[in-house]
N, C-alpha and C. Protein backbone atom coordinates (compact mmCIF):
# COMPACT_ATOMS: atom_id res chain seq x y z
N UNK A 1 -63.71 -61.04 135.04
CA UNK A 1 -64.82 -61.80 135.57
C UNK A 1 -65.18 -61.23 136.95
N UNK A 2 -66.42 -60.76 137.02
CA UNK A 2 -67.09 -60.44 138.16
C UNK A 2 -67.55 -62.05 139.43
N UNK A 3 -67.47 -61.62 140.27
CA UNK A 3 -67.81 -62.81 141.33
C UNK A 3 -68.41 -62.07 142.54
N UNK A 4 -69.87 -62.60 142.64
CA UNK A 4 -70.17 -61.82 143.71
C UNK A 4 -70.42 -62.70 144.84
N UNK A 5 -70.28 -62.64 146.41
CA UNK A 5 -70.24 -62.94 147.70
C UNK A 5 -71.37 -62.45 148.11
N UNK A 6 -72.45 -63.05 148.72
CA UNK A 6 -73.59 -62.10 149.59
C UNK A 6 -73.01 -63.63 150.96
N UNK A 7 -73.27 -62.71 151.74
CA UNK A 7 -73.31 -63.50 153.34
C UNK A 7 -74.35 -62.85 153.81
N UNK A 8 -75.08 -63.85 154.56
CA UNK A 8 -76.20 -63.90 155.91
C UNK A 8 -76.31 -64.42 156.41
N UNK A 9 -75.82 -62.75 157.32
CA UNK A 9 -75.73 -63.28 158.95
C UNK A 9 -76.49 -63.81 159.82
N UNK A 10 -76.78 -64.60 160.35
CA UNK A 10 -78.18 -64.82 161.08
C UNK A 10 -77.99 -64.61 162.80
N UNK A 11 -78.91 -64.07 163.44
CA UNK A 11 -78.53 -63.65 164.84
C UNK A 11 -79.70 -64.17 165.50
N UNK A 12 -79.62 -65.87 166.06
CA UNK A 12 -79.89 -66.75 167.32
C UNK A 12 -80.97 -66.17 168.29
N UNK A 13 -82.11 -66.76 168.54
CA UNK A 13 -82.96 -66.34 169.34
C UNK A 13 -83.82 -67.20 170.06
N UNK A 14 -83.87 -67.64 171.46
CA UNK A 14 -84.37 -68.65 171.71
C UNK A 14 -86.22 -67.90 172.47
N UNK A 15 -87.19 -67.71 172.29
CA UNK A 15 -88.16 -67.60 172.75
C UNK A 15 -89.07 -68.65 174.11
N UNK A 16 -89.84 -68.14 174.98
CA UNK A 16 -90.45 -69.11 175.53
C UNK A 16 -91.85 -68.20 175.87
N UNK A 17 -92.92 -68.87 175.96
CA UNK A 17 -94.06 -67.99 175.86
C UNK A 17 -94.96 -68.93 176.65
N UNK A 18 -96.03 -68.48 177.53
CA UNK A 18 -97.36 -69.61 177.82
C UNK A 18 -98.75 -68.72 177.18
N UNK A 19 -99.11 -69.88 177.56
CA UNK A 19 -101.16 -69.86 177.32
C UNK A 19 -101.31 -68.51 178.22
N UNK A 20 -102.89 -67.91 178.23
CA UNK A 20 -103.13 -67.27 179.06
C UNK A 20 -103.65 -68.03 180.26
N UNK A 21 -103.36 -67.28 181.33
CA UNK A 21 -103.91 -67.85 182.56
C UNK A 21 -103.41 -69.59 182.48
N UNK A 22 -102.10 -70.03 181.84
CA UNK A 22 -101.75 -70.88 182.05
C UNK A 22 -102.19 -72.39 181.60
N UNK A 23 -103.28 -72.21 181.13
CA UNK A 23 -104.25 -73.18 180.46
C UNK A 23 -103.98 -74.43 179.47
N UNK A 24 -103.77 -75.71 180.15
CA UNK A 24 -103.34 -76.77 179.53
C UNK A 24 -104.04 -76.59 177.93
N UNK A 25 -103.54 -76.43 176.69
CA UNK A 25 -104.73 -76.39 175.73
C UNK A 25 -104.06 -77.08 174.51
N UNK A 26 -102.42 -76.54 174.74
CA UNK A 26 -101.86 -77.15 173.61
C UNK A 26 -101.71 -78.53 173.87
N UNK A 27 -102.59 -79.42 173.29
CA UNK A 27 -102.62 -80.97 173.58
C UNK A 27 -103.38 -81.52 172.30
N UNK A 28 -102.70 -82.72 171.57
CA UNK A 28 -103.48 -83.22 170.61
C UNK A 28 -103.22 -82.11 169.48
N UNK A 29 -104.48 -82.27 168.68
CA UNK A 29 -104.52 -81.93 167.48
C UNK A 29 -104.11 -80.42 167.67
N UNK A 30 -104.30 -79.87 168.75
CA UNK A 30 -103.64 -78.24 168.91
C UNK A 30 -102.26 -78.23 169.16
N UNK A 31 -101.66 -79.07 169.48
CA UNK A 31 -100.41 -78.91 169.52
C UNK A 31 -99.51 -79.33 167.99
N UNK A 32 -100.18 -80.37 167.63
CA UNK A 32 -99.55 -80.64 166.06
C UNK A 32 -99.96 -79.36 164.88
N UNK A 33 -101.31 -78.32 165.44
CA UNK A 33 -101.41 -77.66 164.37
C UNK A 33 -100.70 -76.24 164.78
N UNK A 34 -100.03 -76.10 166.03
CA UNK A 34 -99.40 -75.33 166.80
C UNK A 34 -97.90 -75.12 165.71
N UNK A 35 -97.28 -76.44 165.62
CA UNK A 35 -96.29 -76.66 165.03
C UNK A 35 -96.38 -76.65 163.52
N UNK A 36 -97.24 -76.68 163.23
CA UNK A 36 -97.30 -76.49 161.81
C UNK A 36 -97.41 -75.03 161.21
N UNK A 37 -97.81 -74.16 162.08
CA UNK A 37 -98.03 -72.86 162.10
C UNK A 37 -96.78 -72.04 162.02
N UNK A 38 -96.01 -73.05 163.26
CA UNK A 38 -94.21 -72.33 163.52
C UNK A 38 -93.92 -72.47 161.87
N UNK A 39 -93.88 -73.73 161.98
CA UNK A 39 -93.54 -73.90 160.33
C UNK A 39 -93.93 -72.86 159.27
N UNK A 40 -94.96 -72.78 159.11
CA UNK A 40 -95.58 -71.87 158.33
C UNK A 40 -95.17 -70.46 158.18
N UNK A 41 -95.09 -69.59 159.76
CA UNK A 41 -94.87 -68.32 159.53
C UNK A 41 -93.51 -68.11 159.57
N UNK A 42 -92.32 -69.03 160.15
CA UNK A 42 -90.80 -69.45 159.65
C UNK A 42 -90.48 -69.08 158.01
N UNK A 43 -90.92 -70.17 157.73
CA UNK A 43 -90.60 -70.30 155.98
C UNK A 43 -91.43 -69.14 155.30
N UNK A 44 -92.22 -68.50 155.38
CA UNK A 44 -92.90 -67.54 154.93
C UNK A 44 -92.03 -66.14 155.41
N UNK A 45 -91.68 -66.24 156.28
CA UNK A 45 -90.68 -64.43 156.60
C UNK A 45 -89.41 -64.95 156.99
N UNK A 46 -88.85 -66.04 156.25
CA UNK A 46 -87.63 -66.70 155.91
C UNK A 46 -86.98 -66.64 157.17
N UNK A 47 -87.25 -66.74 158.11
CA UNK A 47 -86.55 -67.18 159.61
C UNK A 47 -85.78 -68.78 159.59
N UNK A 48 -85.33 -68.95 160.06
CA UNK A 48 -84.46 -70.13 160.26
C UNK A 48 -84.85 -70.47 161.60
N UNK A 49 -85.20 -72.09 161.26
CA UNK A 49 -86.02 -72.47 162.95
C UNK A 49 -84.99 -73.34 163.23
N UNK A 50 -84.81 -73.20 164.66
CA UNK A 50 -83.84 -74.46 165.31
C UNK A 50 -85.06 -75.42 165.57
N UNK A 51 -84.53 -75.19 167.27
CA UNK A 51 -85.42 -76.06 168.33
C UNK A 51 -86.43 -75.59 168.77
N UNK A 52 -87.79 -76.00 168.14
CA UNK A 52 -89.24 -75.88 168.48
C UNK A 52 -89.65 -77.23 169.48
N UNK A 53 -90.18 -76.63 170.69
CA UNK A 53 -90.82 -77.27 172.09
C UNK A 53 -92.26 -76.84 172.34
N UNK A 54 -93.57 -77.43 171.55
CA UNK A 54 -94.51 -77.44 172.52
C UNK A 54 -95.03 -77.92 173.74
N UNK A 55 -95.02 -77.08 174.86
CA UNK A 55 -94.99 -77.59 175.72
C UNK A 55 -97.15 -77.57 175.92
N UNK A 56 -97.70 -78.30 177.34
CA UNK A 56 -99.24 -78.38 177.05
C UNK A 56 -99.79 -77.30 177.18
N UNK A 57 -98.81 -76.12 177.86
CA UNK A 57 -98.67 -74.65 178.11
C UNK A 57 -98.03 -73.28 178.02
N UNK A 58 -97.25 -73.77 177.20
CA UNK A 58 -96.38 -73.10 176.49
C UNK A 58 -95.49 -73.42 175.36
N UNK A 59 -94.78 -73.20 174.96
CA UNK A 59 -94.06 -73.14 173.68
C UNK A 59 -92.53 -72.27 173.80
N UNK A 60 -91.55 -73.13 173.21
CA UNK A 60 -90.55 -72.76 173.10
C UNK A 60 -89.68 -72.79 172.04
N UNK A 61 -89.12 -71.79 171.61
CA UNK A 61 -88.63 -71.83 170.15
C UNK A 61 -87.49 -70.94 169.76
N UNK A 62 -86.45 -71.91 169.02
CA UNK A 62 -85.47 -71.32 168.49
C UNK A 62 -85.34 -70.60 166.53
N UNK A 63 -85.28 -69.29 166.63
CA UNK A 63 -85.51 -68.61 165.34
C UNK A 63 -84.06 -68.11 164.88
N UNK A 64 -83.68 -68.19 163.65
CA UNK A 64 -82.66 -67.42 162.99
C UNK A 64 -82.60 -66.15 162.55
N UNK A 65 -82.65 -65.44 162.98
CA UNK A 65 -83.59 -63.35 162.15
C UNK A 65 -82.07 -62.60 161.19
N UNK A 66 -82.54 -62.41 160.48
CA UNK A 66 -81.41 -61.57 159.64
C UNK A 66 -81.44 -60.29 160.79
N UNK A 67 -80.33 -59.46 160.48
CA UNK A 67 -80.16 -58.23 161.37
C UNK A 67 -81.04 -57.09 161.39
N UNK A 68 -81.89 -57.27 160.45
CA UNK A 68 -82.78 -56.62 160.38
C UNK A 68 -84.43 -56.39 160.87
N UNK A 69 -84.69 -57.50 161.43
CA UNK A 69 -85.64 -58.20 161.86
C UNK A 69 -85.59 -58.11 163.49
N UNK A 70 -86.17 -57.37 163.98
CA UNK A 70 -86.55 -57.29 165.61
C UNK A 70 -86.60 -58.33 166.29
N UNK A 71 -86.43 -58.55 167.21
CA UNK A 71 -86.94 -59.97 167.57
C UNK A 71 -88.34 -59.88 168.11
N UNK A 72 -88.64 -59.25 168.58
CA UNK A 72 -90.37 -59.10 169.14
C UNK A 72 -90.78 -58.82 167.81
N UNK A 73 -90.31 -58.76 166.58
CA UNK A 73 -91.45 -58.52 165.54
C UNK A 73 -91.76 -59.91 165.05
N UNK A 74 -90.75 -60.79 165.17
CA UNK A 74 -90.78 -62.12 164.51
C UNK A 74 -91.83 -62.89 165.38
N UNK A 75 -91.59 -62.81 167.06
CA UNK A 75 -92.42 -63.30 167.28
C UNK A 75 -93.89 -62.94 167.26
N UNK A 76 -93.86 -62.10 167.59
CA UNK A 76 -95.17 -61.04 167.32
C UNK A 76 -96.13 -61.72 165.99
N UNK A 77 -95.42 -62.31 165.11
CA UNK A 77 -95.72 -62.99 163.98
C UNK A 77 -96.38 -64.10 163.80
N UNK A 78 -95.73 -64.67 164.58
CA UNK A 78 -95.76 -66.20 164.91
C UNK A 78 -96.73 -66.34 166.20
N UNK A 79 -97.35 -65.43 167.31
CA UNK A 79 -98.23 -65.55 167.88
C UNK A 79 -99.33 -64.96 167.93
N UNK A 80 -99.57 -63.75 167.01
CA UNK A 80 -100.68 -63.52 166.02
C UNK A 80 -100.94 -64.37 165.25
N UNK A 81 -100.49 -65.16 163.93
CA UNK A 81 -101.00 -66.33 163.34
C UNK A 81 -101.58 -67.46 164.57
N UNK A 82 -100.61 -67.72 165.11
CA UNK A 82 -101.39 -68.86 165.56
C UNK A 82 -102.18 -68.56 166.54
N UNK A 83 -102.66 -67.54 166.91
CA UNK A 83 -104.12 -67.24 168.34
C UNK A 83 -105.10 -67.35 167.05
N UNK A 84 -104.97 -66.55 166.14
CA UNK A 84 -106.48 -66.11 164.98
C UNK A 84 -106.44 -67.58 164.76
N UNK A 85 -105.53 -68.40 163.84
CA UNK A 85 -105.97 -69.53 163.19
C UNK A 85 -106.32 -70.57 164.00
N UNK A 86 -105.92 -70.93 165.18
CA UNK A 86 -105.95 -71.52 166.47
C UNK A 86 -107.27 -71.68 167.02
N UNK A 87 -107.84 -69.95 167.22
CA UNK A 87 -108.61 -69.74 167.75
C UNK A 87 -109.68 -70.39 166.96
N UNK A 88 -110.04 -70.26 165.79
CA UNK A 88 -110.88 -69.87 164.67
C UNK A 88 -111.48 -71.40 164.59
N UNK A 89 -110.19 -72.54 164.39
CA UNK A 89 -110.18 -73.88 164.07
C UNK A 89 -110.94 -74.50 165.44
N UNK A 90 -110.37 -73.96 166.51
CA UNK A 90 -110.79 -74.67 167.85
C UNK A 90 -111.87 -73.52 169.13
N UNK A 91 -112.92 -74.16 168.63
CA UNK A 91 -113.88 -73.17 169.48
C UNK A 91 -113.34 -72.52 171.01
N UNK A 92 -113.13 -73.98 171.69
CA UNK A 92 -113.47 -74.04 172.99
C UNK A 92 -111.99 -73.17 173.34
N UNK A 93 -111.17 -72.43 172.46
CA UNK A 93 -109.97 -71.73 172.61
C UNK A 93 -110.49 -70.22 172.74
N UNK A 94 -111.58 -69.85 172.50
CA UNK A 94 -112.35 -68.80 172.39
C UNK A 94 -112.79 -68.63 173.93
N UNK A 95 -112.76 -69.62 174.53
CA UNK A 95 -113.14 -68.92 176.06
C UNK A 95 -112.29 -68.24 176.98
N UNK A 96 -111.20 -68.39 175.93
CA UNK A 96 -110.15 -67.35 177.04
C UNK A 96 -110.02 -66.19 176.37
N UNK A 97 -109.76 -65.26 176.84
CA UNK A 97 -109.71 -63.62 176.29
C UNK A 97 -108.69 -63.68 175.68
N UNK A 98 -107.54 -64.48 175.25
CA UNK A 98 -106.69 -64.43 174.58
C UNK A 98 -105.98 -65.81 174.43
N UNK A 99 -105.00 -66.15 173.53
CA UNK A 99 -104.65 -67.56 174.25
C UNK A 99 -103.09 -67.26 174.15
N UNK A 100 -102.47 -66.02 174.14
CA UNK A 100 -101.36 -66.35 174.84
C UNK A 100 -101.09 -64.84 175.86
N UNK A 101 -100.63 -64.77 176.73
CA UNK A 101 -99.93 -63.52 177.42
C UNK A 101 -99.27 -62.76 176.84
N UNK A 102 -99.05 -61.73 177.09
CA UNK A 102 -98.46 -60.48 176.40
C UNK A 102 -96.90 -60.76 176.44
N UNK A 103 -96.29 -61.00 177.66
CA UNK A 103 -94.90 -61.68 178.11
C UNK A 103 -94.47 -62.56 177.50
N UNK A 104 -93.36 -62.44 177.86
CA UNK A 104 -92.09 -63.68 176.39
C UNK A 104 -90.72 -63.82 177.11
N UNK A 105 -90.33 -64.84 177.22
CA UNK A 105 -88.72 -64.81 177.96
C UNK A 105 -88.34 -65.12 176.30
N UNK A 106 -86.72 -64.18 176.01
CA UNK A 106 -86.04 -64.12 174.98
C UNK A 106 -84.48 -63.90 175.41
N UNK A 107 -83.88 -64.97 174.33
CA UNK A 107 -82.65 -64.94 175.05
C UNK A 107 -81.74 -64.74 173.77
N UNK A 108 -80.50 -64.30 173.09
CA UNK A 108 -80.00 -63.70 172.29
C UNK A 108 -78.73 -64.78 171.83
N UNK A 109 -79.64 -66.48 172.53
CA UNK A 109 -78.62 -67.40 172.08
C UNK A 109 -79.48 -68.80 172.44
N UNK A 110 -78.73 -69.79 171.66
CA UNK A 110 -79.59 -71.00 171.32
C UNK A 110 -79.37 -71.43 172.79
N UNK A 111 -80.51 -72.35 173.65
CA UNK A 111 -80.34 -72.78 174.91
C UNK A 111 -80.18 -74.56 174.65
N UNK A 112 -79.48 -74.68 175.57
CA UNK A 112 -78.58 -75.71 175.57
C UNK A 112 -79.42 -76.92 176.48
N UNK A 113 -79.56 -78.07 176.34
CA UNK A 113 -80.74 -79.07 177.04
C UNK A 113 -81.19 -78.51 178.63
N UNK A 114 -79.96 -78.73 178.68
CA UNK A 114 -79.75 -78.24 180.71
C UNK A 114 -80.71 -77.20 180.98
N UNK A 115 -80.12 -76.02 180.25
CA UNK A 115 -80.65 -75.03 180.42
C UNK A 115 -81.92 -74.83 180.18
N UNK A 116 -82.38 -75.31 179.08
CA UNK A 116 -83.78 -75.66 178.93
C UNK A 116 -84.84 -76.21 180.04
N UNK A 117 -83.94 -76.92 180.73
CA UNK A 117 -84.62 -77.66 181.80
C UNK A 117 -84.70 -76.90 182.89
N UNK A 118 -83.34 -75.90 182.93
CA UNK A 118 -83.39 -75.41 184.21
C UNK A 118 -84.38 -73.97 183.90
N UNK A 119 -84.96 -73.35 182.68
CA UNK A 119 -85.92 -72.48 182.49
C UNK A 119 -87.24 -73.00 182.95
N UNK A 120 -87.76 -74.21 182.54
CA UNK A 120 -88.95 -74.89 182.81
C UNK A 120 -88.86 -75.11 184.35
N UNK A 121 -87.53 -75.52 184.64
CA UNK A 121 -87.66 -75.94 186.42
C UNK A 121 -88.26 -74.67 186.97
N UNK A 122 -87.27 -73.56 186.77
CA UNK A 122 -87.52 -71.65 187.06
C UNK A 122 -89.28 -71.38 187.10
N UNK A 123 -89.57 -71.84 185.85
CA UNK A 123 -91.00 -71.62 185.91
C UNK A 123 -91.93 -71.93 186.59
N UNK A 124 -91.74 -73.77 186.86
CA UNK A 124 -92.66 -74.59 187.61
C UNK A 124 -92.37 -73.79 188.99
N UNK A 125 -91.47 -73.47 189.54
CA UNK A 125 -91.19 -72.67 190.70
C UNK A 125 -92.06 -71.37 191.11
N UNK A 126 -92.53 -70.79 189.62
CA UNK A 126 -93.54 -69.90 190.49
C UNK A 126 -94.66 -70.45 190.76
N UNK A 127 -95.46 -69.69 191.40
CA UNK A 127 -96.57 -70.06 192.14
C UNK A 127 -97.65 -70.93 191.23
N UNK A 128 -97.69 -70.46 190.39
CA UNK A 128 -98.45 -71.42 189.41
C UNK A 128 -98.06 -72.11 187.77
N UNK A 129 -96.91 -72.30 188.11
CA UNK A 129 -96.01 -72.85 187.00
C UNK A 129 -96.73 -74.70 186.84
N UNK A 130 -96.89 -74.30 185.59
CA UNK A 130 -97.51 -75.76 185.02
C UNK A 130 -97.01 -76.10 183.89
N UNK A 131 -95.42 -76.07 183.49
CA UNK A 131 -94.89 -76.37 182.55
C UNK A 131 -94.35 -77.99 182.46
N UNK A 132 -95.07 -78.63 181.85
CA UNK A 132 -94.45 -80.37 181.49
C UNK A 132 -92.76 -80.17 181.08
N UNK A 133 -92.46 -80.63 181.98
CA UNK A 133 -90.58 -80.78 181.22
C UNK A 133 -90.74 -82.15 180.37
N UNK A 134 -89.40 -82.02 179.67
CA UNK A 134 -89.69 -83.04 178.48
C UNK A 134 -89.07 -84.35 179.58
């Protein structure tokens, strides 16, 4: 009798990203269709989602990636879908040249409440940090 074992590994990734130019936008119906999107491009390129945080200006998110999977490609994924469909659904998202920044803080492990807090504190600290802590 044959018995076969597959294991997958999954390797932890916590993301944090803003709007362009900082722009309160994810609020309301953009923020619930924000999250539905994570959802979407997750289960579609079989990522494993932890802890998803929309914040009114950013977004923060924990992904599972097989070893094979980049981590800037996953997200890369997940913030291409949601600028086009985002954009497309909500006009007044079209007045910014983009709606998220090119930049991404990525960390190579799940972040822990504190720490979470103390990233958002980090942020509000620069000069124009407008991140809502939870």
């Amino acid at each position: 009798m044959l018995i076969e074992l597959s294991y997958q590994q999954l390797l932890w990734y916590s993301f944090f990203w803003n709007t362009k130019r900082r722009k309160r936008v994810l609020l309301g119906e953009v923020k619930e269709k924000m999250i539905k999107l994570i959802d979407e491009v997750a289960k579609e390129k079989g990522f494993v989602l932890g802890k998803r945080i929309v914040y009114p200006n950013a977004v923060y998110v924990e992904l599972g990636l097989s070893p094979k999977i980049a981590p800037h490609n996953a997200l890369n994924r997940i913030k291409s879908r949601s600028s086009k469909v985002l954009r497309s659904d909500y006009p007044e998202l079209r007045k910014l040249p983009s709606l998220w920044t090119r930049d991404y803080h990525v960390y190579n492990y799940r972040l822990e409440d504190s720490s979470l807090r103390a990233l958002v504190n980090w942020i509000n600290s620069k000069k124009h940090g407008l991140v809502d802590g939870d």
